[in-house]
PDB file of N, CA and C in Angstrom:
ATOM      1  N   UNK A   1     105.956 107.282  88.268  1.00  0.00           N
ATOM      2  CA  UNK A   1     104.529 107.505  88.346  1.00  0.00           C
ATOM      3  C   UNK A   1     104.310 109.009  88.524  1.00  0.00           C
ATOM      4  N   UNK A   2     103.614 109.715  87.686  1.00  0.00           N
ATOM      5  CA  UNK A   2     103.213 110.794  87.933  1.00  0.00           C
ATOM      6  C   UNK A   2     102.293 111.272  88.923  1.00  0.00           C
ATOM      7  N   UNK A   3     102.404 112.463  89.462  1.00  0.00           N
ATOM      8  CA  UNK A   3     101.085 113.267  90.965  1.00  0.00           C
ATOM      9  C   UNK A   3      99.895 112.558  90.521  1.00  0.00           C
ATOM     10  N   UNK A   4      99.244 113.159  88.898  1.00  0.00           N
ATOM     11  CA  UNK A   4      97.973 112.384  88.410  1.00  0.00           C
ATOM     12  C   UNK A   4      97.945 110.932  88.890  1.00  0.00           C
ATOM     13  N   UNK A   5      99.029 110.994  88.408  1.00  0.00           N
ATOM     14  CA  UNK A   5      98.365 108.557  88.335  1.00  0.00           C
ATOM     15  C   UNK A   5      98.670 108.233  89.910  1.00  0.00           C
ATOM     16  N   UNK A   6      99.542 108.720  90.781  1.00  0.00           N
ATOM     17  CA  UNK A   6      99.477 108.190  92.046  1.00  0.00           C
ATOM     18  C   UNK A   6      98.445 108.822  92.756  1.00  0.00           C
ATOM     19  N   UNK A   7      97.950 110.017  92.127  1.00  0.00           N
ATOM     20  CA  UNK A   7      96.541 110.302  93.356  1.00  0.00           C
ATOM     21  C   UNK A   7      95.741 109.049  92.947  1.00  0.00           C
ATOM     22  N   UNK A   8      95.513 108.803  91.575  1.00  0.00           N
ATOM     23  CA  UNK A   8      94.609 108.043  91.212  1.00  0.00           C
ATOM     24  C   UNK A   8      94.778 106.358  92.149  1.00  0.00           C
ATOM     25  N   UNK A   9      95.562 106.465  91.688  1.00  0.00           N
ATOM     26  CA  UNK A   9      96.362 105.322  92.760  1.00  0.00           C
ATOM     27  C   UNK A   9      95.815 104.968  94.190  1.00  0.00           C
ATOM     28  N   UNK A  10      96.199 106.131  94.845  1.00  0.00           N
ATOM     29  CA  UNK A  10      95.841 105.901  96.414  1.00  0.00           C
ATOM     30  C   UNK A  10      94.419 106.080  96.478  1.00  0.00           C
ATOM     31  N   UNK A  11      93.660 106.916  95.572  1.00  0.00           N
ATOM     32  CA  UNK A  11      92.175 107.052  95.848  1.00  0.00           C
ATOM     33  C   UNK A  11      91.774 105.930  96.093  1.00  0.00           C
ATOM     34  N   UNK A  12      92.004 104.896  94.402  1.00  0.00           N
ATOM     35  CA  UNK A  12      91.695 103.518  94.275  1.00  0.00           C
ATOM     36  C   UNK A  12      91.883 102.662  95.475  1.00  0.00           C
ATOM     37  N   UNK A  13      92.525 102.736  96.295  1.00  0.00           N
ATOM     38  CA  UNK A  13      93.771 102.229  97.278  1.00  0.00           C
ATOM     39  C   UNK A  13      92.022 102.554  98.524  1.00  0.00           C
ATOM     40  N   UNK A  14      92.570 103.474  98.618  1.00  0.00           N
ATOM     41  CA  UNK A  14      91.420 103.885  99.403  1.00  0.00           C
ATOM     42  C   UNK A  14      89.833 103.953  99.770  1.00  0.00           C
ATOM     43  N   UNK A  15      89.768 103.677  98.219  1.00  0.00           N
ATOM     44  CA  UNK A  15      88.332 103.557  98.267  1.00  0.00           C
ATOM     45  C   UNK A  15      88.028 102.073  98.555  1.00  0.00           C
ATOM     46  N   UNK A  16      89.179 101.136  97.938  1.00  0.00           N
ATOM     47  CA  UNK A  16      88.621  99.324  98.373  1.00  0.00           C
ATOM     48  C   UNK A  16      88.571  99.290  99.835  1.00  0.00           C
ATOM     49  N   UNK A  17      89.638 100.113 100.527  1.00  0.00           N
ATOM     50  CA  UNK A  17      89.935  99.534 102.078  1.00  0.00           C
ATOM     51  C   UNK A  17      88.553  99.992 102.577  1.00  0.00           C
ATOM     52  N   UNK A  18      88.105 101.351 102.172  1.00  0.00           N
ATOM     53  CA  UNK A  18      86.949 101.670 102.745  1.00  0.00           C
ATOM     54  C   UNK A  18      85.776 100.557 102.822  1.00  0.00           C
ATOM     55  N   UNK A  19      85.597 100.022 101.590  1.00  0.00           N
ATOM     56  CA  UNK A  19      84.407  99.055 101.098  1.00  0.00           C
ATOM     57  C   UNK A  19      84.668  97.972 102.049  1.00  0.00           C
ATOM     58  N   UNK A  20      85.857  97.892 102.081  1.00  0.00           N
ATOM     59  CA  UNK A  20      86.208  96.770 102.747  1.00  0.00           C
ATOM     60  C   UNK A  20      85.946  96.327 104.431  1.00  0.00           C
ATOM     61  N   UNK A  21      86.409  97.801 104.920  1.00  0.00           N
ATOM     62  CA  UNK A  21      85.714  98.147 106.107  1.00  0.00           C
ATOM     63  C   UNK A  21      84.331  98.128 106.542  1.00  0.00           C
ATOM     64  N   UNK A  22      83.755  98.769 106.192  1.00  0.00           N
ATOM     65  CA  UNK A  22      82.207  98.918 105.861  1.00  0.00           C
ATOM     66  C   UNK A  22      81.892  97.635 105.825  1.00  0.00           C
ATOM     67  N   UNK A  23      81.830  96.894 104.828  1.00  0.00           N
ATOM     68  CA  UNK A  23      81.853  95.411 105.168  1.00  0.00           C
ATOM     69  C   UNK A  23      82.161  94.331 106.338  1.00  0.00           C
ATOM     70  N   UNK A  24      83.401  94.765 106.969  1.00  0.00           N
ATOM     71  CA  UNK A  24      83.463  93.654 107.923  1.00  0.00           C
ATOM     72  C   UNK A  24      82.557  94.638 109.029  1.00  0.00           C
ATOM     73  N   UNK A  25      82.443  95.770 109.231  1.00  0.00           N
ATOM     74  CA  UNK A  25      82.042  96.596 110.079  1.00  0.00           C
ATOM     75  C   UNK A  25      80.512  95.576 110.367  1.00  0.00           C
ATOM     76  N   UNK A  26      80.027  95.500 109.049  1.00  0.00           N
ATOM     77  CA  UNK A  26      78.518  95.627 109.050  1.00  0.00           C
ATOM     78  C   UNK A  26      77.557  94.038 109.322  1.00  0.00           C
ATOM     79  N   UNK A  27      79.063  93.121 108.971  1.00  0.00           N
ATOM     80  CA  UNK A  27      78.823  91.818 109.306  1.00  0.00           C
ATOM     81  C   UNK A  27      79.109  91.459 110.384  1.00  0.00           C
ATOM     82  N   UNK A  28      80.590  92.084 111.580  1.00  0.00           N
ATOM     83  CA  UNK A  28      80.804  91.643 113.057  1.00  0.00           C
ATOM     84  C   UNK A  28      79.552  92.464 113.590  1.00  0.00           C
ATOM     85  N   UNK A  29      79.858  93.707 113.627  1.00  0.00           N
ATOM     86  CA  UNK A  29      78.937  94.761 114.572  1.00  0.00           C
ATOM     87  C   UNK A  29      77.383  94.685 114.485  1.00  0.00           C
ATOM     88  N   UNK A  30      77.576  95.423 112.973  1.00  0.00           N
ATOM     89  CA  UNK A  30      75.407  94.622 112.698  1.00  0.00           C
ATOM     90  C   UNK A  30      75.217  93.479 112.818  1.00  0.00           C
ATOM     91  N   UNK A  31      75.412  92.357 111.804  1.00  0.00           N
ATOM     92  CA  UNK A  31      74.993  91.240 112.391  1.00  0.00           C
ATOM     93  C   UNK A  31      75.033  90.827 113.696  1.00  0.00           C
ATOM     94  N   UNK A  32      76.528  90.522 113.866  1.00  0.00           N
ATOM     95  CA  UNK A  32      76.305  90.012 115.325  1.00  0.00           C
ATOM     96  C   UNK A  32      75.871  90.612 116.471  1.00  0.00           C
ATOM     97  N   UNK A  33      76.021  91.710 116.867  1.00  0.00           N
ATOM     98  CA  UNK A  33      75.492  92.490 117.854  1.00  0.00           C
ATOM     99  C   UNK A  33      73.924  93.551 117.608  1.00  0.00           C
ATOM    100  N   UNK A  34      73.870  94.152 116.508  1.00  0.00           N
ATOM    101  CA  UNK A  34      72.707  95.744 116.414  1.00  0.00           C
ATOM    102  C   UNK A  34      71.701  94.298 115.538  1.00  0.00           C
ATOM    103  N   UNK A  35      71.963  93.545 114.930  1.00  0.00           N
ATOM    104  CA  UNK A  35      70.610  93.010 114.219  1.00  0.00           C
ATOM    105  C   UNK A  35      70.743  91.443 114.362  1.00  0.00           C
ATOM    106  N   UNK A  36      70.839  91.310 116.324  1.00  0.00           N
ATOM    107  CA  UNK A  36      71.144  89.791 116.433  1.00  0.00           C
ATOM    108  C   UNK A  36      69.362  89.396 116.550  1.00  0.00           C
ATOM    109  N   UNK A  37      68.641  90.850 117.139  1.00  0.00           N
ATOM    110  CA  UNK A  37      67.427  90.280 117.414  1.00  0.00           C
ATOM    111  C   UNK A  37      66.728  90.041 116.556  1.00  0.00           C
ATOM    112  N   UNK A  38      66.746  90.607 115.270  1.00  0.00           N
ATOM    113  CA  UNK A  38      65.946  90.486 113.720  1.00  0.00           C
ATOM    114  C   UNK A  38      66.435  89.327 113.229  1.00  0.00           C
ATOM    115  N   UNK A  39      67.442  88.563 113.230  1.00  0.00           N
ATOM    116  CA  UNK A  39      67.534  87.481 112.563  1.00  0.00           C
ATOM    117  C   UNK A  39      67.752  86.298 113.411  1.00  0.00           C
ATOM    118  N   UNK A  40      67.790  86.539 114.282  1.00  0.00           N
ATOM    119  CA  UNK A  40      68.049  85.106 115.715  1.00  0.00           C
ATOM    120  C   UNK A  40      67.026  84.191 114.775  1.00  0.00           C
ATOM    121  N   UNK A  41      65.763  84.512 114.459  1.00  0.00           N
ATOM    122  CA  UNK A  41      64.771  83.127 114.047  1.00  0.00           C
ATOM    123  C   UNK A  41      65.534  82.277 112.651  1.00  0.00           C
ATOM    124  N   UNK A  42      66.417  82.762 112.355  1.00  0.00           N
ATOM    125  CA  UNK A  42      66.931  82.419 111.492  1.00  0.00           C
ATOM    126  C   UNK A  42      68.027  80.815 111.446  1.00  0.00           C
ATOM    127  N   UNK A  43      67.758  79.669 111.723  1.00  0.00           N
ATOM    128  CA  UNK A  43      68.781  78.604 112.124  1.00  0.00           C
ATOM    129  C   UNK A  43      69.817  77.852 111.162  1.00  0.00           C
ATOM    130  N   UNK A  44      70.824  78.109 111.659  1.00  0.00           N
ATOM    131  CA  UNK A  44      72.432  78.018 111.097  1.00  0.00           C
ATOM    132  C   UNK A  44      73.263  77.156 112.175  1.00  0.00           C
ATOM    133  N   UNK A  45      73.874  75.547 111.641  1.00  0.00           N
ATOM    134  CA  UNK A  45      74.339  74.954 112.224  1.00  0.00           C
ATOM    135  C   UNK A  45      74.023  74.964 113.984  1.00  0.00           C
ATOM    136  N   UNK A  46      72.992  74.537 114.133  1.00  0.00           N
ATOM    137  CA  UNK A  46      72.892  74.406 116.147  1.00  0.00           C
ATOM    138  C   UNK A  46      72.236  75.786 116.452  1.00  0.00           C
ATOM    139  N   UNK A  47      72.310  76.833 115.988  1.00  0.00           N
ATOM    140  CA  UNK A  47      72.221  77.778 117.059  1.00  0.00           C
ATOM    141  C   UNK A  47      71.496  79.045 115.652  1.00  0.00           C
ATOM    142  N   UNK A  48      71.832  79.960 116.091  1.00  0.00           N
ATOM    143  CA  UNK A  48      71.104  81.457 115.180  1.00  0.00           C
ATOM    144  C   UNK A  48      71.637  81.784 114.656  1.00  0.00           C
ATOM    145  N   UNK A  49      71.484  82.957 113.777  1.00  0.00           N
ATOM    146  CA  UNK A  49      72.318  83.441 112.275  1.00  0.00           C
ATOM    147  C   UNK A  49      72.903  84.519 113.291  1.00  0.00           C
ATOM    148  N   UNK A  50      72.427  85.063 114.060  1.00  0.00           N
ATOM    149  CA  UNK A  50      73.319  86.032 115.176  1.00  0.00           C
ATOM    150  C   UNK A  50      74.358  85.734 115.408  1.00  0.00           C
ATOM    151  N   UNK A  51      73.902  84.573 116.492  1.00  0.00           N
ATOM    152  CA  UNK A  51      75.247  84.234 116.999  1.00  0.00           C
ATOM    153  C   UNK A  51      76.453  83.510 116.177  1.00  0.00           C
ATOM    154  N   UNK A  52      75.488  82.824 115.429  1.00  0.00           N
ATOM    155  CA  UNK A  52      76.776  82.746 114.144  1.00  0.00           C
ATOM    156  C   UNK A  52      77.861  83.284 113.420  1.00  0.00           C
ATOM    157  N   UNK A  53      77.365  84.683 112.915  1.00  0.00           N
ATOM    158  CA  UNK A  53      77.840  86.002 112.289  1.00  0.00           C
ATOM    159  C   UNK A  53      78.743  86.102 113.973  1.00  0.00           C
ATOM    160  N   UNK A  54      78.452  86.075 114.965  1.00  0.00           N
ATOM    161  CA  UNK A  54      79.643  87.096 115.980  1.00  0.00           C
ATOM    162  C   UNK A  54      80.662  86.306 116.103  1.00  0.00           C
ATOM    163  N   UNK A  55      80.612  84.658 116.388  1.00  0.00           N
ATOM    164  CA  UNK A  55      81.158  83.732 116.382  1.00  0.00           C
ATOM    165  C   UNK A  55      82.526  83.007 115.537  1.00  0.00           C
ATOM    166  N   UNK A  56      81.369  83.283 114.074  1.00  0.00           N
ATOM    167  CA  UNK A  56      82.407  82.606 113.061  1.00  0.00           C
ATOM    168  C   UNK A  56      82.144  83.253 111.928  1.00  0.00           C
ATOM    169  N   UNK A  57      81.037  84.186 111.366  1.00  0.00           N
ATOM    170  CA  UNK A  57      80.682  84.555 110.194  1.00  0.00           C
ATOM    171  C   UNK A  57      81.830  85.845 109.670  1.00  0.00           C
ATOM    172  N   UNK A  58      81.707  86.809 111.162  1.00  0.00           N
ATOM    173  CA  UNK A  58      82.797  87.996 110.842  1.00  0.00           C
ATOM    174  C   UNK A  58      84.120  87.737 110.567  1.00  0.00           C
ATOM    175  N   UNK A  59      84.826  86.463 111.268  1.00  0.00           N
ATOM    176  CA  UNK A  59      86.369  85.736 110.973  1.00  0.00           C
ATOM    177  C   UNK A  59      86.160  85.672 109.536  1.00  0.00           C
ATOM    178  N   UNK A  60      85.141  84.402 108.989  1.00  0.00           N
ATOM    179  CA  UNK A  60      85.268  84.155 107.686  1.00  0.00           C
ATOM    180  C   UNK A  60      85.084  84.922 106.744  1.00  0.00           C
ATOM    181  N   UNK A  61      83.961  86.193 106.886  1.00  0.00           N
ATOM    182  CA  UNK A  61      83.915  87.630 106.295  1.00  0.00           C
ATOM    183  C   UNK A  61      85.517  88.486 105.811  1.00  0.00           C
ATOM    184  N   UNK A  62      86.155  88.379 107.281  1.00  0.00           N
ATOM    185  CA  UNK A  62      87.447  89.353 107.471  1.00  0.00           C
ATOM    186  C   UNK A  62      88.153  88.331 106.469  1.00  0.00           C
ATOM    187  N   UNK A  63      88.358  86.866 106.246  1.00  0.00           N
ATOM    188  CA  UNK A  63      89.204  86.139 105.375  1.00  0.00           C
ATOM    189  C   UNK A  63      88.932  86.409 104.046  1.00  0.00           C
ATOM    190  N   UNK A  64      87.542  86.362 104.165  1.00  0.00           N
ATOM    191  CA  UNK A  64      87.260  86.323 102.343  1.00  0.00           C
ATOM    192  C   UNK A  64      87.601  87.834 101.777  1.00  0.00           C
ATOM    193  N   UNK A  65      87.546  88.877 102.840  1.00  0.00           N
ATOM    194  CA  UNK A  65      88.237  90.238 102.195  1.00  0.00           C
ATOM    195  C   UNK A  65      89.361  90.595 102.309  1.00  0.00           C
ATOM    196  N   UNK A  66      90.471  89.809 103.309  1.00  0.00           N
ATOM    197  CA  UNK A  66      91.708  89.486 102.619  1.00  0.00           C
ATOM    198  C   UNK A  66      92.189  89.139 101.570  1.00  0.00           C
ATOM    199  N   UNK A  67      91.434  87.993 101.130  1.00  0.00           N
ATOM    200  CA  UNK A  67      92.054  87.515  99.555  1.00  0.00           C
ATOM    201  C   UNK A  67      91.315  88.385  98.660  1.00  0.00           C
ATOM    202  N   UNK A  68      90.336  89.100  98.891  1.00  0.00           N
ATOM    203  CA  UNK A  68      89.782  90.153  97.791  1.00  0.00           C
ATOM    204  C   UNK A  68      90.566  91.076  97.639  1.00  0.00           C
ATOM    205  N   UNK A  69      91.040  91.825  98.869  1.00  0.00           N
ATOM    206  CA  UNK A  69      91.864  92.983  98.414  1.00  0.00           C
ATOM    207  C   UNK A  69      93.031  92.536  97.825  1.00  0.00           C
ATOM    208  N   UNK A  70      93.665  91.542  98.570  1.00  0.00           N
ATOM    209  CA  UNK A  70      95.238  91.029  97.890  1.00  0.00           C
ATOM    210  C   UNK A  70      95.070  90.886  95.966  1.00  0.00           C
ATOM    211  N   UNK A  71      93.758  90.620  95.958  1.00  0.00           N
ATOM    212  CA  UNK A  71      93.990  90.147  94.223  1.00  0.00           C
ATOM    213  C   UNK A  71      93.379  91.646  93.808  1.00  0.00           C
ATOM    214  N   UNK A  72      92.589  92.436  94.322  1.00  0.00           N
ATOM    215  CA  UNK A  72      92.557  93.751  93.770  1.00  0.00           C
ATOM    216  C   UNK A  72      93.435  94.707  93.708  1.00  0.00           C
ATOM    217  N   UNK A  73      94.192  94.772  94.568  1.00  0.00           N
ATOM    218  CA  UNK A  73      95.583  95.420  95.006  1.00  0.00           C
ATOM    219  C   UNK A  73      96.718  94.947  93.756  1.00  0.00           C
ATOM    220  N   UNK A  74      96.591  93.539  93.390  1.00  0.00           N
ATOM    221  CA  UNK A  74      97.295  93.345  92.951  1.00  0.00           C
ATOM    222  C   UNK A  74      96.929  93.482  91.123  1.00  0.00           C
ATOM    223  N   UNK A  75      95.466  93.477  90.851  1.00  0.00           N
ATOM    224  CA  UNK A  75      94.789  94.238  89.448  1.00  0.00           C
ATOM    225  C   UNK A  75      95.761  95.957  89.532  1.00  0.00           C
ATOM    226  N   UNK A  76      95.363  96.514  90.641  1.00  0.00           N
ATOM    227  CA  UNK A  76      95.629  97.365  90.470  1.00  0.00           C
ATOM    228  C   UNK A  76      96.624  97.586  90.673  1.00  0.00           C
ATOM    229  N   UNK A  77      98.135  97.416  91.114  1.00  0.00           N
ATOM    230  CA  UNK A  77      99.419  97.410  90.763  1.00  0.00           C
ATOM    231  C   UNK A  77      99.722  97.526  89.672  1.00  0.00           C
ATOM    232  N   UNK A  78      99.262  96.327  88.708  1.00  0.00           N
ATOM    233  CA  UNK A  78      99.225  96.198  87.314  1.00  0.00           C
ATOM    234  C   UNK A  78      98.863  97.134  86.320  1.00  0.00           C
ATOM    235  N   UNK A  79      97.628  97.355  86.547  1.00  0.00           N
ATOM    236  CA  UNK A  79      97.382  99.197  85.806  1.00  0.00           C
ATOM    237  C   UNK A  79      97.631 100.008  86.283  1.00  0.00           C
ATOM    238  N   UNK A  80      98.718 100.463  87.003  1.00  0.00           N
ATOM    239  CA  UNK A  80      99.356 101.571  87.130  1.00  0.00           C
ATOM    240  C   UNK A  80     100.775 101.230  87.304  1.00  0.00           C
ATOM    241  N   UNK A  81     101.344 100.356  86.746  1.00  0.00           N
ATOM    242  CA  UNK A  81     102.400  99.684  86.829  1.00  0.00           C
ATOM    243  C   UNK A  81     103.547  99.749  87.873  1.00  0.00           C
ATOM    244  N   UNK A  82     102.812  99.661  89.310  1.00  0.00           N
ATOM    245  CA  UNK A  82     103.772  99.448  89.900  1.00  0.00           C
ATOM    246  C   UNK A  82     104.187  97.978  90.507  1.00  0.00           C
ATOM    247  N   UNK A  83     103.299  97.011  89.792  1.00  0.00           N
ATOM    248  CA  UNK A  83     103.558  95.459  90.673  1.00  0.00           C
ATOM    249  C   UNK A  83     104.922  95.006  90.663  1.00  0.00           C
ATOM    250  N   UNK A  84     104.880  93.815  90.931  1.00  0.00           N
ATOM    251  CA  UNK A  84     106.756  93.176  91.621  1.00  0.00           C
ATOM    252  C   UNK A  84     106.584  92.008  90.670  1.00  0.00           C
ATOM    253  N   UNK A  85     107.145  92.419  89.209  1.00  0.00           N
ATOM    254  CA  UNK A  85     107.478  91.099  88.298  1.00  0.00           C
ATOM    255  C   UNK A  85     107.707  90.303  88.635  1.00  0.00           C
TER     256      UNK A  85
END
């Protein structure tokens, strides 16, 4: 792999984890905690979309961007050919 294609590489690399962050950031922390009071009227199984999101929404958030990055990580292995035949 050449300097070019592995900067390109880690940028790519870098820029999902970021998104990725930002994301769970914005669903444990905002939702559940900075914007529990704006959406509390909101009802989700028994109880509020707040307490929901702090509870169980950010776990299932953090899961579903596990398997996102694993299959993007793994797009991108592929075009830059470093994946594990």
């Amino acid at each position: 792999m050449s300097d070019k294609s592995a900067a390109a590489y880690w940028s790519a690399n870098l820029r999902v984890i970021t998104i990725c962050m930002v994301i769970w950031a914005v669903v444990s922390f905002g939702f559940g905690i900075v914007l529990r009071p704006l959406i509390s009227w909101i009802p989700i199984g028994g109880t509020d979309l707040g307490f929901w999101f702090a509870q169980q929404g950010s776990i299932l958030t953090f899961i579903v961007l596990i398997f996102y990055y694993t299959w993007y990580m793994n797009r991108l292995d592929k075009e830059f050919g470093v994946d594990e035949q």
